[in-house]
PDB file of N, CA and C in Angstrom:
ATOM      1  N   UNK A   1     126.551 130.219  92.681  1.00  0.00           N
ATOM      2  CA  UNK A   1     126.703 129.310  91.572  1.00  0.00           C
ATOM      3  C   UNK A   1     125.337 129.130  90.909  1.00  0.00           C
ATOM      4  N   UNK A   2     125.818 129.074  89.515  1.00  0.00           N
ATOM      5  CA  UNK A   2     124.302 129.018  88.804  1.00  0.00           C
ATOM      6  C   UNK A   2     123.669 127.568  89.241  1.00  0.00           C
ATOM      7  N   UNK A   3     122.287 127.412  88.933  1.00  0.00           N
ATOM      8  CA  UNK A   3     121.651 125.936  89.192  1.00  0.00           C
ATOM      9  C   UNK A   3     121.861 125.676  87.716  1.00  0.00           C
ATOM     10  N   UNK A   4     122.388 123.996  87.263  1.00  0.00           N
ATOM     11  CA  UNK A   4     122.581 123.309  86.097  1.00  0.00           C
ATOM     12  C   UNK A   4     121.673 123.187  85.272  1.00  0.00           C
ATOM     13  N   UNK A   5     120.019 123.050  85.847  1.00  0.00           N
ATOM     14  CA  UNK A   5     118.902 123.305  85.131  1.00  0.00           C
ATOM     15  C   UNK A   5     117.502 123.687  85.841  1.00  0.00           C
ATOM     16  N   UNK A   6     116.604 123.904  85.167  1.00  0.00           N
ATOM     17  CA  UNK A   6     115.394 124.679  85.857  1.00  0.00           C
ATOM     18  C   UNK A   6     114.787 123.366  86.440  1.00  0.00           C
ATOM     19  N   UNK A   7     114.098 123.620  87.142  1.00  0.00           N
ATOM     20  CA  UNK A   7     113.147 122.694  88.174  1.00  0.00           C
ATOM     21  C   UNK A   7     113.647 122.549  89.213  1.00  0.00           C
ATOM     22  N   UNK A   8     113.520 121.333  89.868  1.00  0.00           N
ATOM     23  CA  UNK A   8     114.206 121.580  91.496  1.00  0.00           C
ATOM     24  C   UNK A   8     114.889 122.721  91.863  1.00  0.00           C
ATOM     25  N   UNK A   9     115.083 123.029  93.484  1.00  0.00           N
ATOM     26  CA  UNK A   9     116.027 123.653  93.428  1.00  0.00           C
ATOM     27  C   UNK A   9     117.344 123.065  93.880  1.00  0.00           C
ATOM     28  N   UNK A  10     118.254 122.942  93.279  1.00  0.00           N
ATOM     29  CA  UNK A  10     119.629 122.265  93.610  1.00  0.00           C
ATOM     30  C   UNK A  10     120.271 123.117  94.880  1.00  0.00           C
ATOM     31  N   UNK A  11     120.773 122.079  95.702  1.00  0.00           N
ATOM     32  CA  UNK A  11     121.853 122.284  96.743  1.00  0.00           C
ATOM     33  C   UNK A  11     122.988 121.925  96.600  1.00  0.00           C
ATOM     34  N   UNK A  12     124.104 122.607  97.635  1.00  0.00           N
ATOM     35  CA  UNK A  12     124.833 122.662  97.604  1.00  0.00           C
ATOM     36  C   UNK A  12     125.341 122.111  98.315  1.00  0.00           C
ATOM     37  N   UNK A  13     126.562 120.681  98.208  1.00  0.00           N
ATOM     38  CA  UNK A  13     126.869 119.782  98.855  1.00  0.00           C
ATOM     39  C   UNK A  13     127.706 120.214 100.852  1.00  0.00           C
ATOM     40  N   UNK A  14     127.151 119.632 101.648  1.00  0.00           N
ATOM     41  CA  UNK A  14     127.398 120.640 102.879  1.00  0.00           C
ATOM     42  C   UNK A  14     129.029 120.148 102.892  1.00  0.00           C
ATOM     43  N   UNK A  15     129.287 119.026 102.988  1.00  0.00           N
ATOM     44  CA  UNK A  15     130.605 118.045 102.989  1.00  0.00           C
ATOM     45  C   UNK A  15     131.441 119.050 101.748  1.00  0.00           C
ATOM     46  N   UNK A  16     131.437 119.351 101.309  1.00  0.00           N
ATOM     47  CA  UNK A  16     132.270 119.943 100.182  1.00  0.00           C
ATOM     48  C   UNK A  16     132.034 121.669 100.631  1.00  0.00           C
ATOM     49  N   UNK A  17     131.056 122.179 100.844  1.00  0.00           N
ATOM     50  CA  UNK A  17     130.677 123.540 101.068  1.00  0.00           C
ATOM     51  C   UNK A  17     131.610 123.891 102.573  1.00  0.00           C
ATOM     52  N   UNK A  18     131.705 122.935 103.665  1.00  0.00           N
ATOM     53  CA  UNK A  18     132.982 122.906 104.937  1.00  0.00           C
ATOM     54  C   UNK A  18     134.290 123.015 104.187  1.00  0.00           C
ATOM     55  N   UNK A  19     134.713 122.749 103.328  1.00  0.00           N
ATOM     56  CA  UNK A  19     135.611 122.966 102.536  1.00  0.00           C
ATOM     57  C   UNK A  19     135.632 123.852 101.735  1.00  0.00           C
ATOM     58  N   UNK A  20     135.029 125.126 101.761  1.00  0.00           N
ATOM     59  CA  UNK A  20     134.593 126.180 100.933  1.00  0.00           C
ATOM     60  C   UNK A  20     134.199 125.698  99.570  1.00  0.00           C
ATOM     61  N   UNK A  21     134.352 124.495  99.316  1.00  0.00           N
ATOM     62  CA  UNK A  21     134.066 124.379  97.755  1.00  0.00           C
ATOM     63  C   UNK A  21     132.840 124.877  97.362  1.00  0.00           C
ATOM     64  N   UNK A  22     132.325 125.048  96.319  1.00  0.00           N
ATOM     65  CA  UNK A  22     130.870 125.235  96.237  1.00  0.00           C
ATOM     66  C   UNK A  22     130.252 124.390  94.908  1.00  0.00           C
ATOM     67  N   UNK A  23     129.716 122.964  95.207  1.00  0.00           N
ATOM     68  CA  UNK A  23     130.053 121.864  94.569  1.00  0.00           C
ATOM     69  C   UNK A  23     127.565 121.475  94.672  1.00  0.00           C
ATOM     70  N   UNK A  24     126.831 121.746  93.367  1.00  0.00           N
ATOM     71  CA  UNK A  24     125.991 121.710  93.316  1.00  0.00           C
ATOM     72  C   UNK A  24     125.759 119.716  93.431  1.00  0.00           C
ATOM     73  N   UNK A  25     124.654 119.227  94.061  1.00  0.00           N
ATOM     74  CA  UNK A  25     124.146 118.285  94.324  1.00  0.00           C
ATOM     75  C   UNK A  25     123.326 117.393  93.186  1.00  0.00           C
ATOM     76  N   UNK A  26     123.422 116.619  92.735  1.00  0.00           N
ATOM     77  CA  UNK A  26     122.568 115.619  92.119  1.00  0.00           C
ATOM     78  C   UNK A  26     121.042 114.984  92.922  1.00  0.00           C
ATOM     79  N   UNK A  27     120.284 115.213  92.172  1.00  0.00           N
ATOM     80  CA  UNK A  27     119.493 114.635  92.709  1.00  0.00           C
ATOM     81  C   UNK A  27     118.158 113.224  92.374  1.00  0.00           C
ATOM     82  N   UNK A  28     117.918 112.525  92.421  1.00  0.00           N
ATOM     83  CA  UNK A  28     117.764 111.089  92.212  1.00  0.00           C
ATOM     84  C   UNK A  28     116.170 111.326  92.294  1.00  0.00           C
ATOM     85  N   UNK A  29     115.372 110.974  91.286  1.00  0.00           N
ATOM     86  CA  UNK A  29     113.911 111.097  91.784  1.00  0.00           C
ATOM     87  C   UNK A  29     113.524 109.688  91.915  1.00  0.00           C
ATOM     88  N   UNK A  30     113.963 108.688  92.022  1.00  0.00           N
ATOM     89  CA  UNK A  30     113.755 107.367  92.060  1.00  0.00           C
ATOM     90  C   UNK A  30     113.771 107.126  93.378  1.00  0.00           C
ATOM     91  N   UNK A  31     114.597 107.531  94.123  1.00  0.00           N
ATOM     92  CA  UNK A  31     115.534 106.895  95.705  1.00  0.00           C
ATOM     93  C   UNK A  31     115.153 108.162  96.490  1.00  0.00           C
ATOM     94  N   UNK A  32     114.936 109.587  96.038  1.00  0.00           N
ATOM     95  CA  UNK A  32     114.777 110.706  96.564  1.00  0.00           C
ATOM     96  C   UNK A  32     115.866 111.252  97.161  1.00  0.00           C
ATOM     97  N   UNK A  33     116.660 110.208  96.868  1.00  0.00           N
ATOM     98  CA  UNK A  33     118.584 111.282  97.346  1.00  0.00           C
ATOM     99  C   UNK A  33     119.144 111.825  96.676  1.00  0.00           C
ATOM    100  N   UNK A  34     119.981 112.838  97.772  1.00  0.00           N
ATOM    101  CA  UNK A  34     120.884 113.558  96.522  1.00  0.00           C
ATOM    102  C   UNK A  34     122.115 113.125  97.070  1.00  0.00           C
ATOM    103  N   UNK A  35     123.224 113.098  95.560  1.00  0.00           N
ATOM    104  CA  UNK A  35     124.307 112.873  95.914  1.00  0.00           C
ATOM    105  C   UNK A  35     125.149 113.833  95.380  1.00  0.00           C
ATOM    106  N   UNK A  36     126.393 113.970  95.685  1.00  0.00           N
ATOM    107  CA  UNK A  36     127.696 115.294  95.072  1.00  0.00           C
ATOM    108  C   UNK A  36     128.394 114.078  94.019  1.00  0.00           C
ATOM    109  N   UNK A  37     128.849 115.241  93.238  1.00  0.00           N
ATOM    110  CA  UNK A  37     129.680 114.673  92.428  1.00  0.00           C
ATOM    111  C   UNK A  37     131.051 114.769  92.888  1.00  0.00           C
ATOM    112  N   UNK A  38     131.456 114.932  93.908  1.00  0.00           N
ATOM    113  CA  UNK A  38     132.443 115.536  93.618  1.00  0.00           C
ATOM    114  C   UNK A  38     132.858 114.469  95.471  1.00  0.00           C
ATOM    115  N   UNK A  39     132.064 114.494  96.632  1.00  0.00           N
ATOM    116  CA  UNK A  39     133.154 113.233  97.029  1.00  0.00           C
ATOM    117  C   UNK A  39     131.897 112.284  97.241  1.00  0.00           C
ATOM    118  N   UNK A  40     131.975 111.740  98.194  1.00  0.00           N
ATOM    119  CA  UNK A  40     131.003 110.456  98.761  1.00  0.00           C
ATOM    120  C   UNK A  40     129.569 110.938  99.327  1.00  0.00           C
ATOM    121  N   UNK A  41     129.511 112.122 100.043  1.00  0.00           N
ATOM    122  CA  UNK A  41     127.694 112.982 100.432  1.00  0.00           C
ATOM    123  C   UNK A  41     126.832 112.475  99.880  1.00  0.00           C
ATOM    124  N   UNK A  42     126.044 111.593 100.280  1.00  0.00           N
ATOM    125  CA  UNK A  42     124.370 111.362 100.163  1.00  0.00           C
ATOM    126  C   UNK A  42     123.578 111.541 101.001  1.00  0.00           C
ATOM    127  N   UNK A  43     122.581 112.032 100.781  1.00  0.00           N
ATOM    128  CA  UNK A  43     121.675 112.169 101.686  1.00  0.00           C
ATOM    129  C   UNK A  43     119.999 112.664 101.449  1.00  0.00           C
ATOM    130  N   UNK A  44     119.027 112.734 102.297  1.00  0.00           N
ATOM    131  CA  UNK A  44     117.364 113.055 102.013  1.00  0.00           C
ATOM    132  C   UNK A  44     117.612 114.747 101.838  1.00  0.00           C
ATOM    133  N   UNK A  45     116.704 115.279 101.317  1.00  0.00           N
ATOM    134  CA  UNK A  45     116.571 116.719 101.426  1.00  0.00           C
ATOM    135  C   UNK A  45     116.776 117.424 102.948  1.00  0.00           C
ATOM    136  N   UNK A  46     116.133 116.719 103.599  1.00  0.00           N
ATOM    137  CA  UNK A  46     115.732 117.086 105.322  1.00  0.00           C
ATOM    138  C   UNK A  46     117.371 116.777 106.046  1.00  0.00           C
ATOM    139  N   UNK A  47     118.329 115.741 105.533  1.00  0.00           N
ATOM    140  CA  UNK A  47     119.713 115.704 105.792  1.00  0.00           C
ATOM    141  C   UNK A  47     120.636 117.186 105.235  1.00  0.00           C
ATOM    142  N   UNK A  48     120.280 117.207 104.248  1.00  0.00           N
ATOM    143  CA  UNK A  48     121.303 118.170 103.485  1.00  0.00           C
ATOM    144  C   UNK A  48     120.568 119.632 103.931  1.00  0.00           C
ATOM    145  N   UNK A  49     119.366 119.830 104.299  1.00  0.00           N
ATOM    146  CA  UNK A  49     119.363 120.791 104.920  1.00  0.00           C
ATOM    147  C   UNK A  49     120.133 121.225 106.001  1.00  0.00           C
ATOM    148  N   UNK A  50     119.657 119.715 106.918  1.00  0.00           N
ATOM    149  CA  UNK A  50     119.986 120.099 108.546  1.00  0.00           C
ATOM    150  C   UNK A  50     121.365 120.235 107.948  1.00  0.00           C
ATOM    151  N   UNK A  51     122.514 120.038 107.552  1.00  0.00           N
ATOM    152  CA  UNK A  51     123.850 119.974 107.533  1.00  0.00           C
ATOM    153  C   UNK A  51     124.420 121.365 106.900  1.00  0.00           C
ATOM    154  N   UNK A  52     123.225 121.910 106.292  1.00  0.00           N
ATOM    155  CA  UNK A  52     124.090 123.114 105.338  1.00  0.00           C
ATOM    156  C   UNK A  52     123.870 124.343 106.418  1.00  0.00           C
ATOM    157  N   UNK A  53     122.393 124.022 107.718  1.00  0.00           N
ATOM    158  CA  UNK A  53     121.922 124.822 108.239  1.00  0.00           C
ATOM    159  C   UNK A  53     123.240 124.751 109.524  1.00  0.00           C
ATOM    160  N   UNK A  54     124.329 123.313 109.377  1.00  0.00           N
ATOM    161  CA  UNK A  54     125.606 123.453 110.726  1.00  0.00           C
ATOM    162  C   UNK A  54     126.598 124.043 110.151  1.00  0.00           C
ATOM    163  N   UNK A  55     127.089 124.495 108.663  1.00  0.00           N
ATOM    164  CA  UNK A  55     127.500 125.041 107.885  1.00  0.00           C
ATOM    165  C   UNK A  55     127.494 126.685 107.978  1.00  0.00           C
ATOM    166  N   UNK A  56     126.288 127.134 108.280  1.00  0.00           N
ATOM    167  CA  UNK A  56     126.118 128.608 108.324  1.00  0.00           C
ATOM    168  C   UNK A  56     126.464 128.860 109.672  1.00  0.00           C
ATOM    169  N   UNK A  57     126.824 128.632 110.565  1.00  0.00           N
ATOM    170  CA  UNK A  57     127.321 129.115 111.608  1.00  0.00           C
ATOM    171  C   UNK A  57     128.932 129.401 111.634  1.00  0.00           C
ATOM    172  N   UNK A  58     129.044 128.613 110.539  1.00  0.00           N
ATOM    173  CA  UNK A  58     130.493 129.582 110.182  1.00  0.00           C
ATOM    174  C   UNK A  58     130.643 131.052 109.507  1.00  0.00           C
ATOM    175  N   UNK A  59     129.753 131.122 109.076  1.00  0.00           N
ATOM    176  CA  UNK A  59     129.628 132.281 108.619  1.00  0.00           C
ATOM    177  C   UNK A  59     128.390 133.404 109.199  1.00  0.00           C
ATOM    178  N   UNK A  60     128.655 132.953 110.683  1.00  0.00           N
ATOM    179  CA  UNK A  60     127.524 133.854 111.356  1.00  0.00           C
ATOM    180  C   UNK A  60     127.813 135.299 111.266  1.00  0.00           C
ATOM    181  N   UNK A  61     128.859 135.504 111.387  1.00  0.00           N
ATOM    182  CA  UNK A  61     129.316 137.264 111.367  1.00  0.00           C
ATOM    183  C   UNK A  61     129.632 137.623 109.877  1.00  0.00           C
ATOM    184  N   UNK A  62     129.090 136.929 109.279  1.00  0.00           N
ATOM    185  CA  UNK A  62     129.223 137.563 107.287  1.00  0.00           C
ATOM    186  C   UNK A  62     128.925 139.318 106.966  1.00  0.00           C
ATOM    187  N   UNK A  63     127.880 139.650 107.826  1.00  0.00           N
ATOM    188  CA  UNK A  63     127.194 140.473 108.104  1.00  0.00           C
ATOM    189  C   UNK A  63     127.372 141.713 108.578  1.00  0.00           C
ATOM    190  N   UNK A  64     128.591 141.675 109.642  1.00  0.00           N
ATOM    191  CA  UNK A  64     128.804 142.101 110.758  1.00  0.00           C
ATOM    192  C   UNK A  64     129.856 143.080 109.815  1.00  0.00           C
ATOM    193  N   UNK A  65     130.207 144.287 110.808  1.00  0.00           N
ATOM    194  CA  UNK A  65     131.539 145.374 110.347  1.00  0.00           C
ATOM    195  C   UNK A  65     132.205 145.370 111.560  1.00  0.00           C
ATOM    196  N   UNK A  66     133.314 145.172 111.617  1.00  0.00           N
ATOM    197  CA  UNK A  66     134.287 144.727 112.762  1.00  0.00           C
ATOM    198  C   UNK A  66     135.383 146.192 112.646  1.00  0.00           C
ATOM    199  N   UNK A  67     135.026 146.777 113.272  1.00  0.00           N
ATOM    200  CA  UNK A  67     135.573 147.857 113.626  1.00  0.00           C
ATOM    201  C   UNK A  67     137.200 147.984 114.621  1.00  0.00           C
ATOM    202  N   UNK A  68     136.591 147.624 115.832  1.00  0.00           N
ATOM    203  CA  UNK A  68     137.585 147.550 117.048  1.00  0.00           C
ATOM    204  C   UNK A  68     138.622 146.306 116.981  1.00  0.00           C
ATOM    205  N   UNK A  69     139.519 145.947 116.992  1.00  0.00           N
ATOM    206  CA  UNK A  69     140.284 145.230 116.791  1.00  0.00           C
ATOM    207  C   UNK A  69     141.122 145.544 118.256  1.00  0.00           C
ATOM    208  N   UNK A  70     140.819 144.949 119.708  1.00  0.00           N
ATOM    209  CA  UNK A  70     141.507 145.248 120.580  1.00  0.00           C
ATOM    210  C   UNK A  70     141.295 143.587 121.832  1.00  0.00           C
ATOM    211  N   UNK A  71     142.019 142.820 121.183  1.00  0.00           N
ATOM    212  CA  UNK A  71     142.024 140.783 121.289  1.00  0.00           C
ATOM    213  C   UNK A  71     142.972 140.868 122.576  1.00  0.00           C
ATOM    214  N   UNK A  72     143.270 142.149 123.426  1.00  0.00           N
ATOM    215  CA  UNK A  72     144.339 141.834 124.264  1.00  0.00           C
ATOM    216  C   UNK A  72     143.957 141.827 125.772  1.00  0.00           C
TER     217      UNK A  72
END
């Protein structure tokens, strides 16, 4: 997804991203939070990291070519 405008770099809400959505973050230079537009997610940069970084473990084998198919 494109970023909405230049400067920061925008994230991607983790609470919405578990839901495959792919829903870019607001971010507040007053309070230093970011929030989603899209449900209730707020949080510090160092939050929305750690959360997007419990996020990628779903997609640990993105990578991978799955050949053998033998589950029995």
């Amino acid at each position: 997804m494109a970023q909405l405008r230049k400067g920061k770099l925008n994230y991607r809400c983790p609470s919405c991203f578990m839901r495959d959505l792919d829903i870019d973050m607001f971010y507040n230079k007053d309070t230093g939070i970011y929030s989603c537009i899209r449900c209730q997610y707020r949080g510090t940069e160092e939050d929305v990291l750690k959360m997007n970084e419990l996020v990628r473990v779903r997609y640990g084998a993105m990578h991978e070519r799955f050949t053998k198919f033998d589950f029995d």
